[in-house]
C-alpha atoms as a PDB file:
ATOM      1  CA  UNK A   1      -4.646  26.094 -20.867  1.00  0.00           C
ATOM      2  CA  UNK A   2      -4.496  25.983 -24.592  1.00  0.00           C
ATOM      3  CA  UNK A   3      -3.407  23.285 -26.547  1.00  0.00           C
ATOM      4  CA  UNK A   4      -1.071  23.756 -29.404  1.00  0.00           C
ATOM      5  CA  UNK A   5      -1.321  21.144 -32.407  1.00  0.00           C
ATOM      6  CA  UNK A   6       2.018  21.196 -34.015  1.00  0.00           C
ATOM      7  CA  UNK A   7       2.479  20.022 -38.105  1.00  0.00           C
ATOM      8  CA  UNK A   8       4.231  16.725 -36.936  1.00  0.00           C
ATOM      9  CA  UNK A   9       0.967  15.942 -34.133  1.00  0.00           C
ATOM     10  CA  UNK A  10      -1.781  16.325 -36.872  1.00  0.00           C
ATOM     11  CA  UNK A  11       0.150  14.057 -39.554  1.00  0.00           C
ATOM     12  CA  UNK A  12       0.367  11.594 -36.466  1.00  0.00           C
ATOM     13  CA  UNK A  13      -3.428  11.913 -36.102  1.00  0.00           C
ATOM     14  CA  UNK A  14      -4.279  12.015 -39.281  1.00  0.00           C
ATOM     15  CA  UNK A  15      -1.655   8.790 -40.043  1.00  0.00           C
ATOM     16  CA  UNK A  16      -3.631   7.053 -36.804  1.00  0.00           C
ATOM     17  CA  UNK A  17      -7.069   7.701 -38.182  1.00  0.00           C
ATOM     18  CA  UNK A  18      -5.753   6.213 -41.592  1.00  0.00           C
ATOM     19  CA  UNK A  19      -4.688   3.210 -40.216  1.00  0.00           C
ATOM     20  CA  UNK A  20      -8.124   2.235 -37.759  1.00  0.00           C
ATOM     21  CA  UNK A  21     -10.138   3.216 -41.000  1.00  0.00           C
ATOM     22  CA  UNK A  22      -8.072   0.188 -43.117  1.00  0.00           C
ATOM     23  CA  UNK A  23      -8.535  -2.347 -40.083  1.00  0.00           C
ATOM     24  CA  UNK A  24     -11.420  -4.663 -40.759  1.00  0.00           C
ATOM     25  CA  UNK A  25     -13.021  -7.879 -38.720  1.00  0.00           C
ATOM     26  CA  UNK A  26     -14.423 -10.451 -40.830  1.00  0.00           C
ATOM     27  CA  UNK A  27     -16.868 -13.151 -39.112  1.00  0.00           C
ATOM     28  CA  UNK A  28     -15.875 -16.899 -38.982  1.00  0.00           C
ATOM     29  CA  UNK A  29     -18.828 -17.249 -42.095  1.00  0.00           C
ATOM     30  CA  UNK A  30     -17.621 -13.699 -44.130  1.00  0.00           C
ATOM     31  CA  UNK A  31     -14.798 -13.734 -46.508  1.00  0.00           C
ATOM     32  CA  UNK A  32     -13.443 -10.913 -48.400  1.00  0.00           C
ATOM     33  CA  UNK A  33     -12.523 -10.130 -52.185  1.00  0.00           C
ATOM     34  CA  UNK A  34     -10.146  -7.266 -52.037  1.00  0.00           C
ATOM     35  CA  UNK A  35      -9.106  -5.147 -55.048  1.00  0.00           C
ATOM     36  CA  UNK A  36      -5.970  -2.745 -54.628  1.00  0.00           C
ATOM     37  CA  UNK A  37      -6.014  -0.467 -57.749  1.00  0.00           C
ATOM     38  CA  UNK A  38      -8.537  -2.407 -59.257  1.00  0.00           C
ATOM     39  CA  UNK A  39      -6.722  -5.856 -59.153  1.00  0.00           C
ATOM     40  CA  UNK A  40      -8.111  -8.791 -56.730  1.00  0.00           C
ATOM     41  CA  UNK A  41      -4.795  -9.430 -54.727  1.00  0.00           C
ATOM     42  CA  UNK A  42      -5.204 -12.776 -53.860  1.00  0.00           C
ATOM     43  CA  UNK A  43      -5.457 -15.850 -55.620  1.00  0.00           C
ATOM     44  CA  UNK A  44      -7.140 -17.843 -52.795  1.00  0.00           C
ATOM     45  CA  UNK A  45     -10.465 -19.741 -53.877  1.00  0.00           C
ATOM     46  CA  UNK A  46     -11.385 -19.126 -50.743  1.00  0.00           C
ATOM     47  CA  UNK A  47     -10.502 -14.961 -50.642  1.00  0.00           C
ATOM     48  CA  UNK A  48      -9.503 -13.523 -47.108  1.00  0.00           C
ATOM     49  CA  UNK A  49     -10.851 -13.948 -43.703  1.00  0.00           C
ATOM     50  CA  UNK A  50     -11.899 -14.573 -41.310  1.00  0.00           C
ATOM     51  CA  UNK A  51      -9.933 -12.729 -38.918  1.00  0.00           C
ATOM     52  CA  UNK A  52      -8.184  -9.478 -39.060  1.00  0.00           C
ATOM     53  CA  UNK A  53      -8.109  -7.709 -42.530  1.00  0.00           C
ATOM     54  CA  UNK A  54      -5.429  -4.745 -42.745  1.00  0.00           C
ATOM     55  CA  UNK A  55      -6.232  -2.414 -45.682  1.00  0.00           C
ATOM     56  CA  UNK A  56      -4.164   0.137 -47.135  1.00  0.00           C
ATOM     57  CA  UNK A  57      -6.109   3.351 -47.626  1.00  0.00           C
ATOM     58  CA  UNK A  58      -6.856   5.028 -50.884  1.00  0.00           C
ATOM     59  CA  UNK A  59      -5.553   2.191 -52.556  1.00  0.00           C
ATOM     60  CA  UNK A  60      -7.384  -1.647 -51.069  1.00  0.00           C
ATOM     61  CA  UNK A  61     -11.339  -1.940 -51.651  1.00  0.00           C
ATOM     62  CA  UNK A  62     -13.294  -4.693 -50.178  1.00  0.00           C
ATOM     63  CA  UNK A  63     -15.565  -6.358 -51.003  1.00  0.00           C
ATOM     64  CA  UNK A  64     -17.892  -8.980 -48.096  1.00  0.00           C
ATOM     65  CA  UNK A  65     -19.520 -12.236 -49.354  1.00  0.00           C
ATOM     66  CA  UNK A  66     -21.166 -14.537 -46.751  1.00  0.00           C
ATOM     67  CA  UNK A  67     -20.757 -18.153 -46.804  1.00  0.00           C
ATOM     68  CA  UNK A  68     -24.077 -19.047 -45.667  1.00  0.00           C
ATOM     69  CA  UNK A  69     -26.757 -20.656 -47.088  1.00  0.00           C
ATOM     70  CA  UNK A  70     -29.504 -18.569 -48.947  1.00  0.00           C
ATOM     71  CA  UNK A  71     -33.045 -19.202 -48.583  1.00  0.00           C
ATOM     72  CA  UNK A  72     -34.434 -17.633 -52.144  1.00  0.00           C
ATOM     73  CA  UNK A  73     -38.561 -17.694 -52.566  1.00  0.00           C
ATOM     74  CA  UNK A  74     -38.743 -17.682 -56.199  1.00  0.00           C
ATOM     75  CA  UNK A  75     -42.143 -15.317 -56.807  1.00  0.00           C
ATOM     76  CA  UNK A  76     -45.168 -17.085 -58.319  1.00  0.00           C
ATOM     77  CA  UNK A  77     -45.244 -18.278 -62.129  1.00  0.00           C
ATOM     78  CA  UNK A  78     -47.798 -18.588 -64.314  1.00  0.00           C
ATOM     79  CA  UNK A  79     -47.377 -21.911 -66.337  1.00  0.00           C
ATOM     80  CA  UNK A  80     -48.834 -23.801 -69.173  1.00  0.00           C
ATOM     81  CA  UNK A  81     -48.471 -27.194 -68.500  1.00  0.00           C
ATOM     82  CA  UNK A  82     -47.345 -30.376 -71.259  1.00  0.00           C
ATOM     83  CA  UNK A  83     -50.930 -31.164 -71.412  1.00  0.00           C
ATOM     84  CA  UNK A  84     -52.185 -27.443 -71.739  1.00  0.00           C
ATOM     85  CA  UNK A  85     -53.473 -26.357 -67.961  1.00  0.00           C
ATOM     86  CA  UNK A  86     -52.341 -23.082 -66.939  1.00  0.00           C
ATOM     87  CA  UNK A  87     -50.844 -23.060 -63.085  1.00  0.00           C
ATOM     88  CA  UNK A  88     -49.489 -20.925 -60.793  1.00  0.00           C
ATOM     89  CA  UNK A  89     -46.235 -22.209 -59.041  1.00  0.00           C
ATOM     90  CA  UNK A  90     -43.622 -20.946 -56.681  1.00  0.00           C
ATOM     91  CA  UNK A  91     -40.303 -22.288 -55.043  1.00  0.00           C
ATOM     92  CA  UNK A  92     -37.772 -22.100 -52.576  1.00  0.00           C
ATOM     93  CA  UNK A  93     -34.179 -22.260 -53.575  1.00  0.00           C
ATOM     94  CA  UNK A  94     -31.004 -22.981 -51.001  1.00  0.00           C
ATOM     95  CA  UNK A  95     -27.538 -22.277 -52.326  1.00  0.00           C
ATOM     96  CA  UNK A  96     -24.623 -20.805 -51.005  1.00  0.00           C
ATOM     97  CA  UNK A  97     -21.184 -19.115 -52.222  1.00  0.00           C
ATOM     98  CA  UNK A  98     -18.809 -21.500 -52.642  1.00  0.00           C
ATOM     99  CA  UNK A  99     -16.224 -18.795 -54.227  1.00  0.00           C
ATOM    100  CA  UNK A 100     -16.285 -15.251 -53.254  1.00  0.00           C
ATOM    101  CA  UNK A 101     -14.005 -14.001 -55.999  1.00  0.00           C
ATOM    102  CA  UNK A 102     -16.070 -16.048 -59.024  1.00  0.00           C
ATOM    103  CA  UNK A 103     -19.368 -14.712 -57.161  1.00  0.00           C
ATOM    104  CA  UNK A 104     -17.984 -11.052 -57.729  1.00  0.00           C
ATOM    105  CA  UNK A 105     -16.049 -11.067 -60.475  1.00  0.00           C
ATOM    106  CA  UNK A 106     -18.305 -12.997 -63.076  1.00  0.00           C
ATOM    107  CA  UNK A 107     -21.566 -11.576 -62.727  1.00  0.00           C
ATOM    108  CA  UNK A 108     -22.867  -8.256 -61.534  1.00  0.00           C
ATOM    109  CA  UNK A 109     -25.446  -9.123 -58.544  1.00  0.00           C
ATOM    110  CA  UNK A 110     -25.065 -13.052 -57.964  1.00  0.00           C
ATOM    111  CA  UNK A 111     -28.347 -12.678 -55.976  1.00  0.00           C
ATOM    112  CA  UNK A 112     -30.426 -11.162 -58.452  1.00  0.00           C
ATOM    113  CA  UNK A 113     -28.818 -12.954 -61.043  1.00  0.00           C
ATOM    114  CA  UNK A 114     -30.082 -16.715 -59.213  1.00  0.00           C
ATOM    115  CA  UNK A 115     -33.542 -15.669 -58.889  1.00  0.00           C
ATOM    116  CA  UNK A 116     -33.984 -14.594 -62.514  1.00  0.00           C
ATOM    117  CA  UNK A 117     -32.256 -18.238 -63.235  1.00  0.00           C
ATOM    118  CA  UNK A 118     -34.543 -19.905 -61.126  1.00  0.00           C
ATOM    119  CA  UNK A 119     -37.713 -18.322 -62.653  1.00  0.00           C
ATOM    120  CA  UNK A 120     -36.819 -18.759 -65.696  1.00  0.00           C
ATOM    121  CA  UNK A 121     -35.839 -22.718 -65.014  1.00  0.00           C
ATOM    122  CA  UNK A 122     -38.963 -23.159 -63.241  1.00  0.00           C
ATOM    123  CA  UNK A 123     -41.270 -22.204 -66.269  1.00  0.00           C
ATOM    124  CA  UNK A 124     -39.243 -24.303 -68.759  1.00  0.00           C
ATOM    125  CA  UNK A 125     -38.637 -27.604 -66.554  1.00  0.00           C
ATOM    126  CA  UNK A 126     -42.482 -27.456 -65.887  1.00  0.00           C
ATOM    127  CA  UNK A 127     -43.995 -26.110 -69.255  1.00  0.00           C
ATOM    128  CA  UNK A 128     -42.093 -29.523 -70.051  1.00  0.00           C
ATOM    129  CA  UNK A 129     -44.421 -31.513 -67.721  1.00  0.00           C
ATOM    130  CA  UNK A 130     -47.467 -33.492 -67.037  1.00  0.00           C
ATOM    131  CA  UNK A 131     -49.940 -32.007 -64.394  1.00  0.00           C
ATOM    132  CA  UNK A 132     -50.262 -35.116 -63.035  1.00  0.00           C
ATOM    133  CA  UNK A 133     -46.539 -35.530 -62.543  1.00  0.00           C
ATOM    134  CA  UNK A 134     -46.327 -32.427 -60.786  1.00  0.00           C
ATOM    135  CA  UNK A 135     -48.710 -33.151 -58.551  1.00  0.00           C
ATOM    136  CA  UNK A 136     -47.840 -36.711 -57.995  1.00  0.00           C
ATOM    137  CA  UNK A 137     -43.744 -36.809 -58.470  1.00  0.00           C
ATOM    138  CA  UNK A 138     -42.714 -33.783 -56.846  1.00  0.00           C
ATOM    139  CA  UNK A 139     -39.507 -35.094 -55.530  1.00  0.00           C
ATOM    140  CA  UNK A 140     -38.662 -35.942 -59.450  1.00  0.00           C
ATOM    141  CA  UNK A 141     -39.561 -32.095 -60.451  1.00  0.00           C
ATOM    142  CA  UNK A 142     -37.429 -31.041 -57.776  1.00  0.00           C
ATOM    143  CA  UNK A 143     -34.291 -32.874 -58.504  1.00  0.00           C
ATOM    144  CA  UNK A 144     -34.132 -31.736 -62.162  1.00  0.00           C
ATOM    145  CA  UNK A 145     -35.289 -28.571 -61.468  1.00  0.00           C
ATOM    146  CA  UNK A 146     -31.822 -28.129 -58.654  1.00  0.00           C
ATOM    147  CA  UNK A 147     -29.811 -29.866 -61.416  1.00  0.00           C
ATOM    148  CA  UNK A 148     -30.381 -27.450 -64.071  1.00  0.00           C
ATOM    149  CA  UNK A 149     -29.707 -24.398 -61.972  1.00  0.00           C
ATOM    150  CA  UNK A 150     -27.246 -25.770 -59.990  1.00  0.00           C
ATOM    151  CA  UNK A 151     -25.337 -26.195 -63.784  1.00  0.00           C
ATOM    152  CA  UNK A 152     -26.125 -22.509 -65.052  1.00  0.00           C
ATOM    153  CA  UNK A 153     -24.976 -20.831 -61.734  1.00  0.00           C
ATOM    154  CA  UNK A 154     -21.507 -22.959 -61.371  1.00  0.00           C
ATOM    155  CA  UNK A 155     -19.366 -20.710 -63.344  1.00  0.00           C
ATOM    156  CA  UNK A 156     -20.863 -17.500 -60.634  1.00  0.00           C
ATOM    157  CA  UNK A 157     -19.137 -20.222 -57.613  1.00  0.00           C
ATOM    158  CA  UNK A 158     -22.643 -20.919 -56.581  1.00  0.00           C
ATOM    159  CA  UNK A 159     -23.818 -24.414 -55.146  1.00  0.00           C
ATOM    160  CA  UNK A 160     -27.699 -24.795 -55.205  1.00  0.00           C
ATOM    161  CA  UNK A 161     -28.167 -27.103 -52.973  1.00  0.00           C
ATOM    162  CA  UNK A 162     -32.363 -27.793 -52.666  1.00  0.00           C
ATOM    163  CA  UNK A 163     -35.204 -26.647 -54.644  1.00  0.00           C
ATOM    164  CA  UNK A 164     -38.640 -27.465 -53.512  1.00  0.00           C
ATOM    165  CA  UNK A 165     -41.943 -26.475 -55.150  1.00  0.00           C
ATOM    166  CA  UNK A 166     -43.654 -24.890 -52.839  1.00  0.00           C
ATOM    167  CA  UNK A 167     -47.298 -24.391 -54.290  1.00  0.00           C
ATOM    168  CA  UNK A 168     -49.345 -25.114 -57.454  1.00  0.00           C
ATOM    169  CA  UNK A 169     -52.777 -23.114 -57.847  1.00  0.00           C
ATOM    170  CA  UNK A 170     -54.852 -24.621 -60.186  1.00  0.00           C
ATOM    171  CA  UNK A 171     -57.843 -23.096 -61.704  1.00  0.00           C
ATOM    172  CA  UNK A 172     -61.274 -23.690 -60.250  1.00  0.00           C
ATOM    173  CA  UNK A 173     -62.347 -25.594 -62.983  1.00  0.00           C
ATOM    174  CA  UNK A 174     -59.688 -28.224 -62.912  1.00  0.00           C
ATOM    175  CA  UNK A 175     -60.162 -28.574 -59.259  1.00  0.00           C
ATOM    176  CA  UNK A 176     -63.908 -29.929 -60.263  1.00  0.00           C
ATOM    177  CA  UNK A 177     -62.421 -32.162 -62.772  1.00  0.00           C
ATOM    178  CA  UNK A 178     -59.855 -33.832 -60.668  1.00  0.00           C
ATOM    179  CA  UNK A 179     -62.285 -34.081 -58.052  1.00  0.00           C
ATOM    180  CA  UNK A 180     -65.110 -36.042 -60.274  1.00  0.00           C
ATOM    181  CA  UNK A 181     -61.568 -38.253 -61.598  1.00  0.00           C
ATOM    182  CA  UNK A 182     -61.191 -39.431 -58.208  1.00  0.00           C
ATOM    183  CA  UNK A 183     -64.634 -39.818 -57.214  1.00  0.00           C
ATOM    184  CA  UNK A 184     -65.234 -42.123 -60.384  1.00  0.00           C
ATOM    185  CA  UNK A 185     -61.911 -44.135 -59.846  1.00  0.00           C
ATOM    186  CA  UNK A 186     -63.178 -44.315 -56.126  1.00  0.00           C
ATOM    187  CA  UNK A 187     -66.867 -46.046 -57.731  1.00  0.00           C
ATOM    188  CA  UNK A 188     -64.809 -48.257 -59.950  1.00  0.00           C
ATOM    189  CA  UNK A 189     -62.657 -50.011 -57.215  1.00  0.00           C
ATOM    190  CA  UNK A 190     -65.782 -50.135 -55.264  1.00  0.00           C
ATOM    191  CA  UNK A 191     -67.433 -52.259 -58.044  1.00  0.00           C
ATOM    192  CA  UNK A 192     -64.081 -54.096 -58.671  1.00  0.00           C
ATOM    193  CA  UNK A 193     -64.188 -54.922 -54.889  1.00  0.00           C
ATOM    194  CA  UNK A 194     -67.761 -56.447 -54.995  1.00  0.00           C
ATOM    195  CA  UNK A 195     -67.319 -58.032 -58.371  1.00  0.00           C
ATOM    196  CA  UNK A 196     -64.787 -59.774 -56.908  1.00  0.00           C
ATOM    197  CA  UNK A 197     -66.832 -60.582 -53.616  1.00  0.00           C
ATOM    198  CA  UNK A 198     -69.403 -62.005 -55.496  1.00  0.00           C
ATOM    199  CA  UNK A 199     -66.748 -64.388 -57.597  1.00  0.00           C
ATOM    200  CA  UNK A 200     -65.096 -65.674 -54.894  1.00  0.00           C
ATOM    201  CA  UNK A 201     -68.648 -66.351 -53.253  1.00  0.00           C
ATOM    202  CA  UNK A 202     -69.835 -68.352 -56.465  1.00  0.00           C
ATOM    203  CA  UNK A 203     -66.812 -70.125 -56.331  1.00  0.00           C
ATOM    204  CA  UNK A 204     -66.982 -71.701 -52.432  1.00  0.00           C
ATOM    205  CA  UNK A 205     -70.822 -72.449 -53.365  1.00  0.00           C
ATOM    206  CA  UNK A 206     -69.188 -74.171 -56.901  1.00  0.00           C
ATOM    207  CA  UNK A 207     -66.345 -75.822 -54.500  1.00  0.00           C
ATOM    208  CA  UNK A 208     -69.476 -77.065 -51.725  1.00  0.00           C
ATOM    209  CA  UNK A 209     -71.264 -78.366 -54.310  1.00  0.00           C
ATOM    210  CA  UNK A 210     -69.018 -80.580 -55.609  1.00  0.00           C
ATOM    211  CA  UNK A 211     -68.220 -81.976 -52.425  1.00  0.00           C
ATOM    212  CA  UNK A 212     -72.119 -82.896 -51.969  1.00  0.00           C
ATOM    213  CA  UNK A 213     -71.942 -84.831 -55.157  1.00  0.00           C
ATOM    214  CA  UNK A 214     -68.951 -86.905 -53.739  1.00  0.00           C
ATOM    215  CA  UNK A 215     -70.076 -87.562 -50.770  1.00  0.00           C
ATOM    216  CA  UNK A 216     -73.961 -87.073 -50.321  1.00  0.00           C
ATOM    217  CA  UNK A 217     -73.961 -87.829 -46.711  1.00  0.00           C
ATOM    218  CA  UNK A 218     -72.615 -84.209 -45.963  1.00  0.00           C
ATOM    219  CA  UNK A 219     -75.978 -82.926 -47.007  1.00  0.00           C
ATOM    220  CA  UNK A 220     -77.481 -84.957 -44.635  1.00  0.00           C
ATOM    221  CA  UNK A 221     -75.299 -83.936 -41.945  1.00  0.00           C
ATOM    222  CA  UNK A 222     -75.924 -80.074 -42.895  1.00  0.00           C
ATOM    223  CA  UNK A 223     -79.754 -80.940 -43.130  1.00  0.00           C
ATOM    224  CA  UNK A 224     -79.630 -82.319 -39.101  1.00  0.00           C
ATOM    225  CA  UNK A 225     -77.560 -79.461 -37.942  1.00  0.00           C
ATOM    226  CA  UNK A 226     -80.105 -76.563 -39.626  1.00  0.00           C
ATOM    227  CA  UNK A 227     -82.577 -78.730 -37.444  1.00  0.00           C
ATOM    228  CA  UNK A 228     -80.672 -78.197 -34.451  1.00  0.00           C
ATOM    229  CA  UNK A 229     -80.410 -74.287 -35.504  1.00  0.00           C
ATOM    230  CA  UNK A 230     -84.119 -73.887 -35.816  1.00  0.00           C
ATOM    231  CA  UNK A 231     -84.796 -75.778 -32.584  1.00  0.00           C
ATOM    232  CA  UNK A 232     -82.676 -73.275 -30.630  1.00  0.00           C
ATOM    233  CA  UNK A 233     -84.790 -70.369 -31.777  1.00  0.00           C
ATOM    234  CA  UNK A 234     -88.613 -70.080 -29.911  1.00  0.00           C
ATOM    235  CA  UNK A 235     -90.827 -70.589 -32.963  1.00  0.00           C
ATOM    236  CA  UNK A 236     -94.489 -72.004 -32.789  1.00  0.00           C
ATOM    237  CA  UNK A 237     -94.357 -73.407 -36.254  1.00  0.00           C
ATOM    238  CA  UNK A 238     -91.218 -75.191 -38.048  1.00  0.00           C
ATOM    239  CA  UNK A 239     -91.484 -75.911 -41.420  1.00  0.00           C
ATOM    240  CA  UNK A 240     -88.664 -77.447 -42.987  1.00  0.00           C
ATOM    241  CA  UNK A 241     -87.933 -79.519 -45.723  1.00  0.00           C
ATOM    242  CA  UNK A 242     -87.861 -83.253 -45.884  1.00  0.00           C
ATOM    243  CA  UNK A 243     -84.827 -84.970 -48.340  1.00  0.00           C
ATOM    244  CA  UNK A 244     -86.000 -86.679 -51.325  1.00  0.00           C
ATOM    245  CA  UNK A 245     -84.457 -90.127 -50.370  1.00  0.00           C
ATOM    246  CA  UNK A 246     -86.967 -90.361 -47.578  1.00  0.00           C
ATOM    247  CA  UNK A 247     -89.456 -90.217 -49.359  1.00  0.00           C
ATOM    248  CA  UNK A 248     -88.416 -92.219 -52.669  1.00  0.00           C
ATOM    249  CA  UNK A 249     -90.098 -95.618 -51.100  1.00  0.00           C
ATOM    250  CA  UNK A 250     -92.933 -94.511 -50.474  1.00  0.00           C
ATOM    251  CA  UNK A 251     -93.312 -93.390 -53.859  1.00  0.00           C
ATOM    252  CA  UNK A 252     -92.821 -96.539 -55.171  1.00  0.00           C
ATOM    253  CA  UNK A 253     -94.798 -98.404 -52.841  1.00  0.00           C
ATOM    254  CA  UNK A 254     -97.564-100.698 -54.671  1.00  0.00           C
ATOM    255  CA  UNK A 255    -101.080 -99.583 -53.991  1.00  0.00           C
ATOM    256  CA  UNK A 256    -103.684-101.812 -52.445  1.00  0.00           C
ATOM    257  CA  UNK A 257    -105.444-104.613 -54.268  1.00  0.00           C
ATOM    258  CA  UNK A 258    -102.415-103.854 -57.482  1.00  0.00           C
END
């Protein structure tokens, strides 16, 4: 049997194939910029979608952005540090597209266009810096580091949400020095500690003593009970010494025949 394709059957094939080639499905987290003859069509923040996108062929072009959050490692940067030390330091950057038609229409590749702004921030926020702060206030680094690029990518429709530095490689040398820093602040707290041992010792013995000259019968009473202490213990020979007081009359005693 042969089939006969008459003019009016291919212009309804070729209308059909038109018409499933302008349909388009965008996901609940895709939204679309479209141009028809070069012109966005919409003046929704938010562009088209989700749902069911009907395009007129030849003349609508689309364009996808997704809504979801970016995860951006920012490559490794050498940097010279406030105080002159030369690191090594990445990042991680999270931002998202919070309008399509800004995100396509103002800048060429938002993507690329976010990393270059975050290297470039990075080396200038912490050229700007102490090594010791960016070791010890990371959190601070990080929240003027988002700020900054957060401000220069705003006019793309880009929210940067997070920046966190990731890593900071130090040279081998400086390792050594920080290490010998904390080992000497380590020794000094250590001889701040016993100093202050040995000063609070003096002062109970200074504190004791003046009690003893108050009251001189609490030497007495310490004298018996180290008696009782060295009684407890097995010991063939005691020596232990006698108060002054006993002994004072019979110092003075006369001697015979006087």
């Amino acid at each position: 049997m042969t089939m006969v394709f008459t003019p009016i059957g291919i212009l309804l094939v070729v209308i059909v194939i038109l018409l499933l080639n302008g349909v388009r499905i965008l996901r609940e987290y895709e939204r679309a910029v479209i141009f028809r003859l070069g012109r966005v069509t919409t003046a929704l923040i938010g562009g088209r979608g989700p749902g069911l996108i009907i395009l007129l062929p030849f003349i609508d072009k689309m364009v996808k952005v997704s809504l979801r959050t970016v995860t951006m490692d920012v490559p490794s940067q050498d940097v010279i540090t406030r105080d002159n030390v030369t690191v090594k330091v990445n990042a991680i950057v999270y931002f998202r597209v919070v309008d399509p038609q800004r995100a396509i229409l103002e800048v060429e590749d938002y993507l690329y266009a976010t990393s270059q702004i975050a290297q470039t921030t990075l080396r200038s926020v912490l050229g700007q810096s102490q090594l010791d702060d960016l070791l010890a206030k990371r959190e601070e680094v990080n929240g003027v580091l988002q700020r900054i690029i957060d401000q220069q990518t705003e006019p793309w429709g880009i929210k940067v949400s997070t920046v966190e530095v990731k890593n900071v490689d130090l040279p081998q040398e400086m390792i050594r020095a920080i290490a010998k820093q904390a080992e000497a602040e380590r020794e000094r707290r250590a001889k701040v500690i016993h100093a202050l041992g040995e000063f609070e010792a003096a002062q109970k013995l200074s504190d004791a003593a003046d009690i003893v000259s108050v009251n001189p019968t609490t030497l007495q009473l310490r004298f018996l009970q180290t008696l009782t202490e060295i009684s407890a213990e097995k010991n063939s020979t005691i020596i232990f010494p006698v108060p002054i007081d006993l002994l004072t009359p019979l110092l003075k005693r006369p001697a015979p025949g006087s």
